[in-house]
Protein backbone atom coordinates (compact mmCIF):
# COMPACT_ATOMS: atom_id res chain seq x y z
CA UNK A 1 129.49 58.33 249.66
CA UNK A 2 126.41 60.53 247.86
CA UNK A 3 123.33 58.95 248.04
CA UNK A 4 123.24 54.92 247.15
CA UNK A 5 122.32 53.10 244.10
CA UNK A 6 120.39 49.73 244.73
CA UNK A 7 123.60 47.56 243.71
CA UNK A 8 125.68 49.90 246.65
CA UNK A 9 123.09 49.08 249.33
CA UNK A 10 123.00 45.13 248.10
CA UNK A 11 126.68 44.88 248.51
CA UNK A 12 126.94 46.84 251.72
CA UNK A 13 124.58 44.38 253.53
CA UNK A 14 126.04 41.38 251.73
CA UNK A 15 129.92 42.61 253.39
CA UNK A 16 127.92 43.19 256.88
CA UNK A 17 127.95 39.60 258.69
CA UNK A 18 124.74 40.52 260.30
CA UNK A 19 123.31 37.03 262.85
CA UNK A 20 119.98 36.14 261.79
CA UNK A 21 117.96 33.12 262.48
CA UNK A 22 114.70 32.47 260.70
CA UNK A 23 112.66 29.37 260.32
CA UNK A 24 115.42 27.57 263.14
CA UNK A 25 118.12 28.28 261.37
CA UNK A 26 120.98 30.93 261.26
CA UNK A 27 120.96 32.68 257.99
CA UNK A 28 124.60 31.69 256.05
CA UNK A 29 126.14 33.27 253.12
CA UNK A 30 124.71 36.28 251.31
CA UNK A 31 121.61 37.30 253.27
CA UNK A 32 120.70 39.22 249.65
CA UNK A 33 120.24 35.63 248.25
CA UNK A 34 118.04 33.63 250.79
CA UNK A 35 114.86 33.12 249.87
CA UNK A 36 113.37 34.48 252.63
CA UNK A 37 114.88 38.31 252.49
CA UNK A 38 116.22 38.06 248.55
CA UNK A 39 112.65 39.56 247.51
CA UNK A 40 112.51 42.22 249.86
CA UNK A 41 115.93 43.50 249.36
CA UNK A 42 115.80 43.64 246.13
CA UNK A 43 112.67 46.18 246.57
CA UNK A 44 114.59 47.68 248.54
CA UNK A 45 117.12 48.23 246.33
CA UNK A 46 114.46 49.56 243.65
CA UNK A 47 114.02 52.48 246.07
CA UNK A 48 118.04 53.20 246.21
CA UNK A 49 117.98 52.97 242.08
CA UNK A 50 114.46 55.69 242.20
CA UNK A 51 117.11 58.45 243.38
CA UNK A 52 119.57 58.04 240.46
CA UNK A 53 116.55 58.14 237.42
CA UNK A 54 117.65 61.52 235.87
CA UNK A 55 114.52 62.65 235.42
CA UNK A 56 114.13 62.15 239.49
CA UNK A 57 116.99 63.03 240.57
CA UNK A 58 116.45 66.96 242.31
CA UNK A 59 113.01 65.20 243.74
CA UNK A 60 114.54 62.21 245.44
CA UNK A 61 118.09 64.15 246.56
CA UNK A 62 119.13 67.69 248.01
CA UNK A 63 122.54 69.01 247.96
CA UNK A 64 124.62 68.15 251.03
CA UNK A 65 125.87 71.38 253.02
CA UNK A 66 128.82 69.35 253.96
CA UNK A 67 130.30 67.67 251.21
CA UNK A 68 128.44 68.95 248.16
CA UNK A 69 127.18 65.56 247.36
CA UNK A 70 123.67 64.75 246.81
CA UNK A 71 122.21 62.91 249.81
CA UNK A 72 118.72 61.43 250.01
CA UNK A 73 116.11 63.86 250.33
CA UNK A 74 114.53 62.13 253.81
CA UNK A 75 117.55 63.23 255.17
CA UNK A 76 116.72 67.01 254.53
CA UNK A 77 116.40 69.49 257.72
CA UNK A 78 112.98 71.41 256.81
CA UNK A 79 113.34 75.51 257.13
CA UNK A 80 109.99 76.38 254.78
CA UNK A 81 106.99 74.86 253.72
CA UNK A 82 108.17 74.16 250.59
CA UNK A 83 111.05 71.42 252.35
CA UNK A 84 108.45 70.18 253.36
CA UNK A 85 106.42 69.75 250.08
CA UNK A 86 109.90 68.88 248.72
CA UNK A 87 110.37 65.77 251.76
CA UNK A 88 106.31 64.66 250.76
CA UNK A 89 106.88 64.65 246.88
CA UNK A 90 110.26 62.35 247.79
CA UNK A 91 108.44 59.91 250.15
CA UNK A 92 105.14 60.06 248.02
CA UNK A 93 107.73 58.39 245.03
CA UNK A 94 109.12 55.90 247.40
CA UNK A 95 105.17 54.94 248.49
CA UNK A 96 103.82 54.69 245.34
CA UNK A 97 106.18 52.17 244.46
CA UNK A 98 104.74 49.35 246.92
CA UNK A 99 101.30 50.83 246.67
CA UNK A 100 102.00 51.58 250.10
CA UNK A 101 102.69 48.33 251.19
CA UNK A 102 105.97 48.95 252.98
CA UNK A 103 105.49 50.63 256.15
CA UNK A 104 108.97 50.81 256.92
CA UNK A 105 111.33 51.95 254.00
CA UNK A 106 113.70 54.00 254.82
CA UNK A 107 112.66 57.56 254.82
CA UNK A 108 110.45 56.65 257.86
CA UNK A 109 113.62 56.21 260.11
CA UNK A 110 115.51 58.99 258.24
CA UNK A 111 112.68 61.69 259.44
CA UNK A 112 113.24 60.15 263.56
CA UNK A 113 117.17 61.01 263.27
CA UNK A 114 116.67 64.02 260.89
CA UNK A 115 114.20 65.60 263.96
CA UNK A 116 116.65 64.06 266.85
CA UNK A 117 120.02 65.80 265.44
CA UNK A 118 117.76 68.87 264.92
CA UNK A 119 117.07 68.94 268.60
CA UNK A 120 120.01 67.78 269.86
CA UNK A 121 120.58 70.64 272.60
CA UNK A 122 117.47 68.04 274.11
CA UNK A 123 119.98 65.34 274.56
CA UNK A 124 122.63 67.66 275.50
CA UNK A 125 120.23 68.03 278.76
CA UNK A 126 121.39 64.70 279.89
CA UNK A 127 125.20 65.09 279.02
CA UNK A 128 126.80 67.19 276.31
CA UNK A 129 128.03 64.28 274.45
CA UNK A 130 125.11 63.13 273.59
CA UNK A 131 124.16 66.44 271.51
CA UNK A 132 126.96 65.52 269.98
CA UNK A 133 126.52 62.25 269.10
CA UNK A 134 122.70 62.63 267.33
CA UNK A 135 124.00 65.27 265.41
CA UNK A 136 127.52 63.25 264.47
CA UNK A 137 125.69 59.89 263.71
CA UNK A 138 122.63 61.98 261.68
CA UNK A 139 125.61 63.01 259.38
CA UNK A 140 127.16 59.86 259.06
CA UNK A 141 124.24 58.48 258.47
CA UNK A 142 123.07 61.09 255.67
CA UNK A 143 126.39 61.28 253.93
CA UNK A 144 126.78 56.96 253.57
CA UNK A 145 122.99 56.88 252.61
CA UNK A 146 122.45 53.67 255.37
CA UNK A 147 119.49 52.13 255.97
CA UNK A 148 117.89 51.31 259.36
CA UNK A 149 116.08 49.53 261.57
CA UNK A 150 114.69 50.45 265.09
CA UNK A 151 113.33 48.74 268.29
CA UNK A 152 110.97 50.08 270.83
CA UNK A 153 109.35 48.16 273.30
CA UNK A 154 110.09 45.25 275.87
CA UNK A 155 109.14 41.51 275.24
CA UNK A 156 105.09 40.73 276.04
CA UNK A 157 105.98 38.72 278.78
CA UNK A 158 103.91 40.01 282.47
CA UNK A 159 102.66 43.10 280.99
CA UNK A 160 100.94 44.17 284.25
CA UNK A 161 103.99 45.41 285.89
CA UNK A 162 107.18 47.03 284.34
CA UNK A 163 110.29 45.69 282.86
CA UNK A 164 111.83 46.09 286.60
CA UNK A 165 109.28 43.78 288.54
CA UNK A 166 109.55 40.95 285.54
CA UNK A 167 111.23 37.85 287.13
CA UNK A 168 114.41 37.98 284.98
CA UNK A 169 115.60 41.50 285.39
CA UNK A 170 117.46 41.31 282.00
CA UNK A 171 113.84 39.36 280.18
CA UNK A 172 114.02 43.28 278.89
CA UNK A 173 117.03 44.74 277.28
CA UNK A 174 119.07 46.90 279.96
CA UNK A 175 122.03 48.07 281.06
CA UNK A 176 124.89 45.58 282.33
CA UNK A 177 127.58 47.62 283.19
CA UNK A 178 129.08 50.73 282.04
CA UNK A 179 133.39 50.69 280.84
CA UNK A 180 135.93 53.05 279.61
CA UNK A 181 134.92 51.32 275.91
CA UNK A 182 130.87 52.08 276.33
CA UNK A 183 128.04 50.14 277.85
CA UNK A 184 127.12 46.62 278.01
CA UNK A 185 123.18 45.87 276.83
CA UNK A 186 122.09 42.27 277.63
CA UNK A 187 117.80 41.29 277.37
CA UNK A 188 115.42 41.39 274.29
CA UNK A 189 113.55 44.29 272.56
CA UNK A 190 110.22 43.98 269.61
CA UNK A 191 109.92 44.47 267.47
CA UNK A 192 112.45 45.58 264.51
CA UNK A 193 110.97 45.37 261.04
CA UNK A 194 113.11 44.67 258.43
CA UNK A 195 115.24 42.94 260.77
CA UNK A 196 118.66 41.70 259.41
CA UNK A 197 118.59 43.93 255.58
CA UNK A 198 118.90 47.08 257.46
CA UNK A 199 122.87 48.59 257.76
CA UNK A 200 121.91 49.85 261.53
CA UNK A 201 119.59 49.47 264.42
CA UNK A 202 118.02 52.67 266.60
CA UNK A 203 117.86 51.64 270.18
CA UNK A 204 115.04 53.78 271.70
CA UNK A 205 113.16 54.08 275.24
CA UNK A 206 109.87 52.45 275.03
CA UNK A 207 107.69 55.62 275.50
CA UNK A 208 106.05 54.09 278.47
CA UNK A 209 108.57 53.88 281.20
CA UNK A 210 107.79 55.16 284.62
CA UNK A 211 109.93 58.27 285.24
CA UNK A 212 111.72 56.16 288.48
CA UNK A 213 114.81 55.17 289.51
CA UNK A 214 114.21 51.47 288.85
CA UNK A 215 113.29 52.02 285.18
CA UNK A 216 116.44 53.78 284.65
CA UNK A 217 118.59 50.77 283.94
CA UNK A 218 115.87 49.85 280.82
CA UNK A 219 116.00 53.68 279.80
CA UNK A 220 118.53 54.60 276.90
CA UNK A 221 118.92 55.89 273.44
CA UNK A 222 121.76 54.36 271.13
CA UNK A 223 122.44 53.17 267.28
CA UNK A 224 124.62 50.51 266.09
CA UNK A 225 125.42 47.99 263.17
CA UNK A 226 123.53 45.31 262.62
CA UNK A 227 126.57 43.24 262.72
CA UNK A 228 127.04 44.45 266.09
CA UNK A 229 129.07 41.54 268.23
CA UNK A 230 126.41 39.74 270.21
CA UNK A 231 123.21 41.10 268.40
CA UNK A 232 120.99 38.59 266.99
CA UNK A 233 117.79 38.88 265.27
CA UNK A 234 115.11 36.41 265.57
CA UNK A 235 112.65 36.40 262.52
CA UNK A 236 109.13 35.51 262.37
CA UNK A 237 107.96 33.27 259.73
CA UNK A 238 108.53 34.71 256.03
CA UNK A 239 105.37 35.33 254.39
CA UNK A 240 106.87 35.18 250.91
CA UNK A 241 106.46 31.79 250.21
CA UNK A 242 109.03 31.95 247.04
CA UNK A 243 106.22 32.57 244.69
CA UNK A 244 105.98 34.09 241.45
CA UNK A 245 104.25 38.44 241.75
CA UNK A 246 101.80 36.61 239.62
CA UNK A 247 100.85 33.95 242.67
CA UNK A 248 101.92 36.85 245.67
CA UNK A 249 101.96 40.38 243.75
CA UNK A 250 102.66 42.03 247.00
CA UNK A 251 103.82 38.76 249.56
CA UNK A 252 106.71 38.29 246.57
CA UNK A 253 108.03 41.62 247.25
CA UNK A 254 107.33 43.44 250.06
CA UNK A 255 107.39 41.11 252.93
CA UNK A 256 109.43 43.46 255.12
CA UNK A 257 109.76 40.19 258.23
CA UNK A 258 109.88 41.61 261.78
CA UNK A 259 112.10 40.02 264.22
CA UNK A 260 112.83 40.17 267.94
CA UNK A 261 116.29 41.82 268.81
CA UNK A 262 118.46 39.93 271.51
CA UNK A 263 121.07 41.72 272.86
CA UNK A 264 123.74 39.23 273.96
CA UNK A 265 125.69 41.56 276.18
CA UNK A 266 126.28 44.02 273.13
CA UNK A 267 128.51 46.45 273.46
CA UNK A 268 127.72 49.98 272.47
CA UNK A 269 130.56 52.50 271.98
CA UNK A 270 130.60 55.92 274.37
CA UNK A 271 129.87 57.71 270.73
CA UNK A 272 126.83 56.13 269.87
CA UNK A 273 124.89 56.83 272.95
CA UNK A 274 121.86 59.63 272.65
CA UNK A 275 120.63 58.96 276.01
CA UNK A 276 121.44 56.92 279.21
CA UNK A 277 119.65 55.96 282.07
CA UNK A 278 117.36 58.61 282.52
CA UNK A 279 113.47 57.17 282.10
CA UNK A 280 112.56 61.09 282.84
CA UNK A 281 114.72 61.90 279.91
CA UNK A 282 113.30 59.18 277.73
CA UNK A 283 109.21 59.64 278.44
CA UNK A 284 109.91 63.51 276.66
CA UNK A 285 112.44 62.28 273.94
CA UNK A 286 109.73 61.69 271.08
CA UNK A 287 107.47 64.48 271.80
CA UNK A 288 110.21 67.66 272.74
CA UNK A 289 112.20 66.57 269.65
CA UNK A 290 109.59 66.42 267.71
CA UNK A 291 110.45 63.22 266.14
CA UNK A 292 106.81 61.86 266.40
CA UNK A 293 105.79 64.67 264.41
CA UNK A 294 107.88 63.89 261.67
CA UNK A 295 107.16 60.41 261.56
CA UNK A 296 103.94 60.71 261.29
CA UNK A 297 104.38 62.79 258.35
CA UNK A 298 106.11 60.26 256.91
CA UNK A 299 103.25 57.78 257.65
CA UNK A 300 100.63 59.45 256.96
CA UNK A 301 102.39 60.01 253.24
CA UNK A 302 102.37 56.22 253.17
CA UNK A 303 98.94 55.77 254.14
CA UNK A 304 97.14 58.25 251.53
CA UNK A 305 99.66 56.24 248.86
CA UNK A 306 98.20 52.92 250.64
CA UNK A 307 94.77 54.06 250.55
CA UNK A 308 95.14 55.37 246.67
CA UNK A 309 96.78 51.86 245.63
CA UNK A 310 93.61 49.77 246.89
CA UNK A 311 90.96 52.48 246.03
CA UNK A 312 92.42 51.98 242.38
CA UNK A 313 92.29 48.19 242.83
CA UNK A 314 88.72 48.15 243.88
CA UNK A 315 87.77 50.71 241.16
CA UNK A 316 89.13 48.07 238.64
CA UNK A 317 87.70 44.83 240.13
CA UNK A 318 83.78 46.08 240.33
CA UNK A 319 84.48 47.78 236.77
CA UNK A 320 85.72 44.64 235.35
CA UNK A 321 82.88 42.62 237.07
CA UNK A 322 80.40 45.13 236.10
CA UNK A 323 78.98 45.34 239.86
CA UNK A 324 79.39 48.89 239.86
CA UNK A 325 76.21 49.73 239.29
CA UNK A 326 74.64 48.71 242.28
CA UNK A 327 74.18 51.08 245.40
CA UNK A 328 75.85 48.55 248.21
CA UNK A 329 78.85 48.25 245.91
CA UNK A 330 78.86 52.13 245.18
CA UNK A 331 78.70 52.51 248.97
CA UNK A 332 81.53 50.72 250.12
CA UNK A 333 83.76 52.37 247.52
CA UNK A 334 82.76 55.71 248.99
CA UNK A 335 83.57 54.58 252.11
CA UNK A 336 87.22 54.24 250.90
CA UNK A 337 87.00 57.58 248.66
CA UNK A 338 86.65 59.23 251.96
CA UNK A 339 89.09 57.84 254.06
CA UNK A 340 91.69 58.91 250.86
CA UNK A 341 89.67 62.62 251.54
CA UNK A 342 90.38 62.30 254.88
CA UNK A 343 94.05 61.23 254.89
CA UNK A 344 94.98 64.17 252.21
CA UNK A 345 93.49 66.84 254.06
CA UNK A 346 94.87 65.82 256.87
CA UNK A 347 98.37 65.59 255.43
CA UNK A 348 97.60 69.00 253.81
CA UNK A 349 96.07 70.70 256.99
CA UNK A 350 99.88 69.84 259.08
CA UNK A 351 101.40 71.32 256.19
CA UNK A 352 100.07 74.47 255.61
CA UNK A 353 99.52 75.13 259.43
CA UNK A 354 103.38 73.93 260.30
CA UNK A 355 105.69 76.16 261.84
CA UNK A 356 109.34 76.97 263.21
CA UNK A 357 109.86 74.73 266.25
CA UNK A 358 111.92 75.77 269.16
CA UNK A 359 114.71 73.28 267.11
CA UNK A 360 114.76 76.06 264.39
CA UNK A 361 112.51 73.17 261.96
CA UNK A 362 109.88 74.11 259.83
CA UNK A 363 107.55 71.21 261.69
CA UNK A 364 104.04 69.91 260.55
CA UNK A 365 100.98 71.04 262.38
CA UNK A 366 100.62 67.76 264.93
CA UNK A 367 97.06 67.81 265.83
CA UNK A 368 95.95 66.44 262.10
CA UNK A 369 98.76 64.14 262.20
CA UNK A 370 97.59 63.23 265.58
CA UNK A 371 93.95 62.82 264.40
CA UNK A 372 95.43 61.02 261.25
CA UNK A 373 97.23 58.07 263.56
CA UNK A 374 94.45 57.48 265.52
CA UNK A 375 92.36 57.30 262.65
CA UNK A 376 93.78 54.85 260.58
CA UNK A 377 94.62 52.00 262.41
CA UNK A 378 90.99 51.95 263.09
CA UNK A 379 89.85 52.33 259.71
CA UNK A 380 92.35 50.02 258.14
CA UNK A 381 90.96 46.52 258.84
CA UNK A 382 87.22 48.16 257.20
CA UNK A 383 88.89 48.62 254.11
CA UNK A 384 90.54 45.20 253.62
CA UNK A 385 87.15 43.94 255.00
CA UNK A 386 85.40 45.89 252.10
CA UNK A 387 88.19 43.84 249.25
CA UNK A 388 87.18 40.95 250.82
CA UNK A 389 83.18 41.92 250.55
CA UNK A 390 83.59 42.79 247.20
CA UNK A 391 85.84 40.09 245.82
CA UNK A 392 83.82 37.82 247.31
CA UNK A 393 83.81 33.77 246.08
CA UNK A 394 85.98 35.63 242.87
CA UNK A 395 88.89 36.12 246.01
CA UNK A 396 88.97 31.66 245.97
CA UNK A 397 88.63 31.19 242.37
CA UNK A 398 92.04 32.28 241.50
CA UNK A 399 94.57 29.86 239.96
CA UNK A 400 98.08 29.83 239.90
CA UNK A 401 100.19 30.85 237.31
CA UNK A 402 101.82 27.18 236.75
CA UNK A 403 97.68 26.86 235.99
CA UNK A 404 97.56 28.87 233.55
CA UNK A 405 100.63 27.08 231.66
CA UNK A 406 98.46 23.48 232.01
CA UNK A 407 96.34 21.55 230.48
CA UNK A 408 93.21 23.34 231.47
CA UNK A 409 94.46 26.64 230.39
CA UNK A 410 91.68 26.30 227.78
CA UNK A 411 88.77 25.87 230.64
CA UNK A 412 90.59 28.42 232.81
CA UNK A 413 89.69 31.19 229.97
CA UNK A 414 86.19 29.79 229.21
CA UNK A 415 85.05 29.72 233.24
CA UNK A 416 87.13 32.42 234.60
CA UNK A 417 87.08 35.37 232.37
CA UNK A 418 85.20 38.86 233.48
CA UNK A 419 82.82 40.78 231.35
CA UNK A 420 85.65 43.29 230.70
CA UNK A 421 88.54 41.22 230.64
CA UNK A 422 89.96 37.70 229.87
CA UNK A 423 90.77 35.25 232.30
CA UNK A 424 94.49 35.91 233.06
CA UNK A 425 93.59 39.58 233.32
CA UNK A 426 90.63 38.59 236.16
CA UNK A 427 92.88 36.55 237.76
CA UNK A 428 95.82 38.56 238.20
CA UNK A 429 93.58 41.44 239.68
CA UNK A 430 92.11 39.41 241.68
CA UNK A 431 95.36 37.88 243.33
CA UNK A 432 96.61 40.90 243.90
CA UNK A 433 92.60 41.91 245.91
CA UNK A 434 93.76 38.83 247.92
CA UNK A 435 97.39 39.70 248.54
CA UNK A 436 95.34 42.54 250.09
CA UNK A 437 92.70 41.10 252.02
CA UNK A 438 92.83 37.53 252.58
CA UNK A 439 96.51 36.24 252.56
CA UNK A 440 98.94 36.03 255.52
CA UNK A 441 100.35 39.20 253.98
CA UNK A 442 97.35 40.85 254.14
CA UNK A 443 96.05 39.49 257.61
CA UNK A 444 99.99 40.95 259.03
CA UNK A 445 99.03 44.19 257.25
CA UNK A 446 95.85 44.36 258.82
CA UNK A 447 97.20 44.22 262.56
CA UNK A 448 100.66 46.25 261.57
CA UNK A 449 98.24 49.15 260.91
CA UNK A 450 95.96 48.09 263.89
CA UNK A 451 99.49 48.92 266.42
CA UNK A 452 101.48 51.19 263.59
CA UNK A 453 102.05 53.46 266.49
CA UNK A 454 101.00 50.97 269.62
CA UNK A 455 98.22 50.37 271.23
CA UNK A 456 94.80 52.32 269.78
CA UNK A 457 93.12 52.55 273.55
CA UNK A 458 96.39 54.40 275.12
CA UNK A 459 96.82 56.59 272.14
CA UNK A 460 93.22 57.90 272.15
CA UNK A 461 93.88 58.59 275.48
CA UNK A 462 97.04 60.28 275.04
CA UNK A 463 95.58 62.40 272.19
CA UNK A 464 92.47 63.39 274.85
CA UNK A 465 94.68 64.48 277.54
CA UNK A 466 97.44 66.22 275.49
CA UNK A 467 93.96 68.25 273.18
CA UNK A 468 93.52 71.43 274.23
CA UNK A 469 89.97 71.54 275.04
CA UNK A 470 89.34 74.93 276.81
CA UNK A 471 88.65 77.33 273.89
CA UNK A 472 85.22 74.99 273.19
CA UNK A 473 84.40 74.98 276.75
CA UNK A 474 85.03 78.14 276.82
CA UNK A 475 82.96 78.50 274.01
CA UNK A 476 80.04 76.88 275.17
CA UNK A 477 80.47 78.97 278.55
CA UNK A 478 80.03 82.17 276.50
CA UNK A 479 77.22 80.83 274.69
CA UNK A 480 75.17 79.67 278.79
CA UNK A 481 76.59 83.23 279.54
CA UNK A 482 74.04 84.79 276.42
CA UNK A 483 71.64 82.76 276.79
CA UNK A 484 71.15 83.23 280.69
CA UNK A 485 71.38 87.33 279.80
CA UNK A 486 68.63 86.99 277.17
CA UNK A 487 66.30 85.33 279.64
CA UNK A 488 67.18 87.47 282.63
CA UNK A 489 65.90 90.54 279.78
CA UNK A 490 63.11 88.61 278.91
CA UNK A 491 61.97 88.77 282.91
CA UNK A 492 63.00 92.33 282.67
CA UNK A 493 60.41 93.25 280.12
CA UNK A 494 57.88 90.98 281.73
């Protein structure tokens, strides 16, 4: 199958009897039509449609060098800079079509299993079938256009020692026992977004294992469908509250819902194992592949579409308020202007510098990526903290739509209009500035960019110990070095 059209992916998850449970209840019938995922799948679908627009079609897909199909462009090995302009036009389309609001369509999963079959002589270290199996499952992948989901880290239960020393050995997802048919998983994992409307789940080592022999048994790589035997996913509360885009613009459809994963004794097939009880093998997976890398491309694509999407917003409510003309306004918006700045050079910076890995990948230059990750999840909760400054009291005035059809329509347009637009035109900005900022949405965007790629503290300190820092110490030696020479002449001539 060439790459999907929205109606193929719709249908696919509908066949898939995937076990959900949201809101205490298991999810029955067509998981397309609850009205908890039906919004969100259908955006989803909107992306699957974006690759068949003829007028898209040589930006969103490449030509596959196995069946002579077109595949999805995420999917795309990068030799040159220019795949790699060709992989940020695609994922800048996808972006731009939730204002960034997705964080976990499917391109972002695409790039982790596009770098991992790249590299898969690295899984090859731990057995040769496993080289086999990343490359085998990134093609079967590619060539049926499937969606996925992934899950990283253990359940929050005694975080001050490891999944080993909890009290229930299997309170984290681990091995059981190993067959002739596969391996036997039994615990919990967190957190898979779009839980349940994804065809498949990734299965990856938490990268904060200790590289012993006890951790082994919670160390392993796999993929399976979602409608796995035994696999369950646990939702959170929905934050689309079955309201109108007029009521939610964004809440109504882009909720992506993130779910716990239980793993009730699953059993995973010998051919979709990557990696298998080897914590050692597991702490270097992300950063010898050079699958972080490529994910953070991905996400930092998202995050200059993100910042663009409520730049624009902002522009439009001070404009339509006329508060644009005061300096304190005028400030904040620069504030966001140069986090956009920041985010596009950045982006351009690892694209330009990128080079051929050891993989044989044309790879992004990681230290603005790096910069870019840390970065964000910092600056994230100012900016919906600046929508809420400057939406102010106009962020509670804001009506429904059912309003807007009653009987005080005619007060609605007298009280709430803007000094460049009418009331419904005010409002509808403005719901959409609260969708942003103030909402549950909004507050769920806030902390998913807060822990986008875990927690803040450990990855500044990961990004100080892995910086080179001896060419500026080295520079600042040379510089002592000068200046201690200059006086000694000084003394000289004295």
């Amino acid at each position: 199958m060439p790459a999907r059209t929205g109606q193929q992916y719709v249908e696919e998850l509908d066949r898939r009897k995937i076990e959900v449970w949201i809101h205490g209840e298991k999810v029955e019938g067509k998981i397309s039509e609850h009205p908890a995922f039906r919004n969100i799948v259908r955006s989803l679908a909107e992306l699957y449609d974006l690759q068949h627009q003829p007028d898209l079609r040589d930006e969103m897909t490449y030509v596959s060098p196995l069946t002579g199909e077109r595949v999805g462009m995420s999917f795309l090995i990068p030799k040159t800079r220019e795949d790699l302009e060709k992989r940020r036009k695609m994922m800048k389309r996808w972006a731009d079509h939730s204002g960034g609001m997705m964080g976990r369509s499917p391109d972002y999963l695409n790039s982790a299993l596009m770098a991992c079959a790249a590299a898969a002589d690295f899984f090859a270290e731990d057995d040769p079938r496993y080289g086999e199996n990343i490359r085998n499952y990134y093609h079967y992948v590619r060539e049926n256009d499937l969606s996925l989901t992934h899950t990283l880290i253990h359940p929050q239960a005694n975080r001050s020692v490891s999944a080993s020393k909890q009290k229930d050995p299997f309170l984290a997802a681990r091995i059981v026992e190993k067959n002739s048919k596969g391996v036997v998983i039994r615990g919990a994992r967190m957190l898979a977004t779009l839980g349940g409307v994804t065809d498949e789940i990734m299965v990856f080592p938490s990268t904060l294992l200790k590289a012993g022999k006890e951790d082994d048994p919670y160390a392993f790589a796999f993929a399976i469908p979602c409608d796995t035997p035994g696999l369950k996913f646990l939702c959170r509360e929905s934050f689309d509250y079955g309201k109108t885009p007029f009521d939610h613009p964004l809440g109504a459809q882009f909720e992506e819902i993130d779910s716990v994963v239980i793993f009730d004794d699953v059993l995973v097939p010998w051919d979709r194992i990557f990696m298998l009880g080897n914590a050692e093998i597991g702490n270097r997976l992300y950063r010898e592949t050079n699958a972080v890398v490529h994910m953070a491309h991905q996400v930092v694509i998202k995050n200059v579409a993100k910042t663009e999407f409520i730049l624009g917003v902002l522009a439009k409510m001070v404009d339509m308020v006329q508060i644009d003309r005061f300096q304190h306004v005028q400030e904040k918006l620069a504030e966001v202007i140069i986090v956009l700045e920041a985010m596009r050079a950045f982006l351009r910076a690892s694209e330009v510098d990128a080079e051929i890995d050891r993989w044989g990948m044309m790879t992004p230059d990681f230290g603005p990526l790096n910069a870019a990750r840390n970065y964000y999840p910092r600056i994230y909760p100012r900016i919906a903290e600046i929508v809420q400054q400057l939406g102010a009291s106009g962020l509670m005035a804001i009506p429904t739509e059912a309003d807007f059809k009653g009987d005080l329509r005619p007060e609605i347009d007298r009280y709430l209009q803007a000094a460049k637009a009418e009331a419904e035109e005010r409002v509808k900005l403005f719901r959409l500035a609260w969708d942003i900022g103030v909402s549950a949405f909004g507050g769920r965007q806030v902390l998913y960019e807060r822990f986008f790629f875990g927690d803040p503290v450990r990855m500044a300190g990961a990004l100080y110990q892995s910086y080179d820092k001896r060419p500026y110490m080295e520079k600042v030696d040379r510089f002592l070095e000068r200046a201690g020479m200059r006086a000694q002449d000084r003394t000289e001539v004295g």
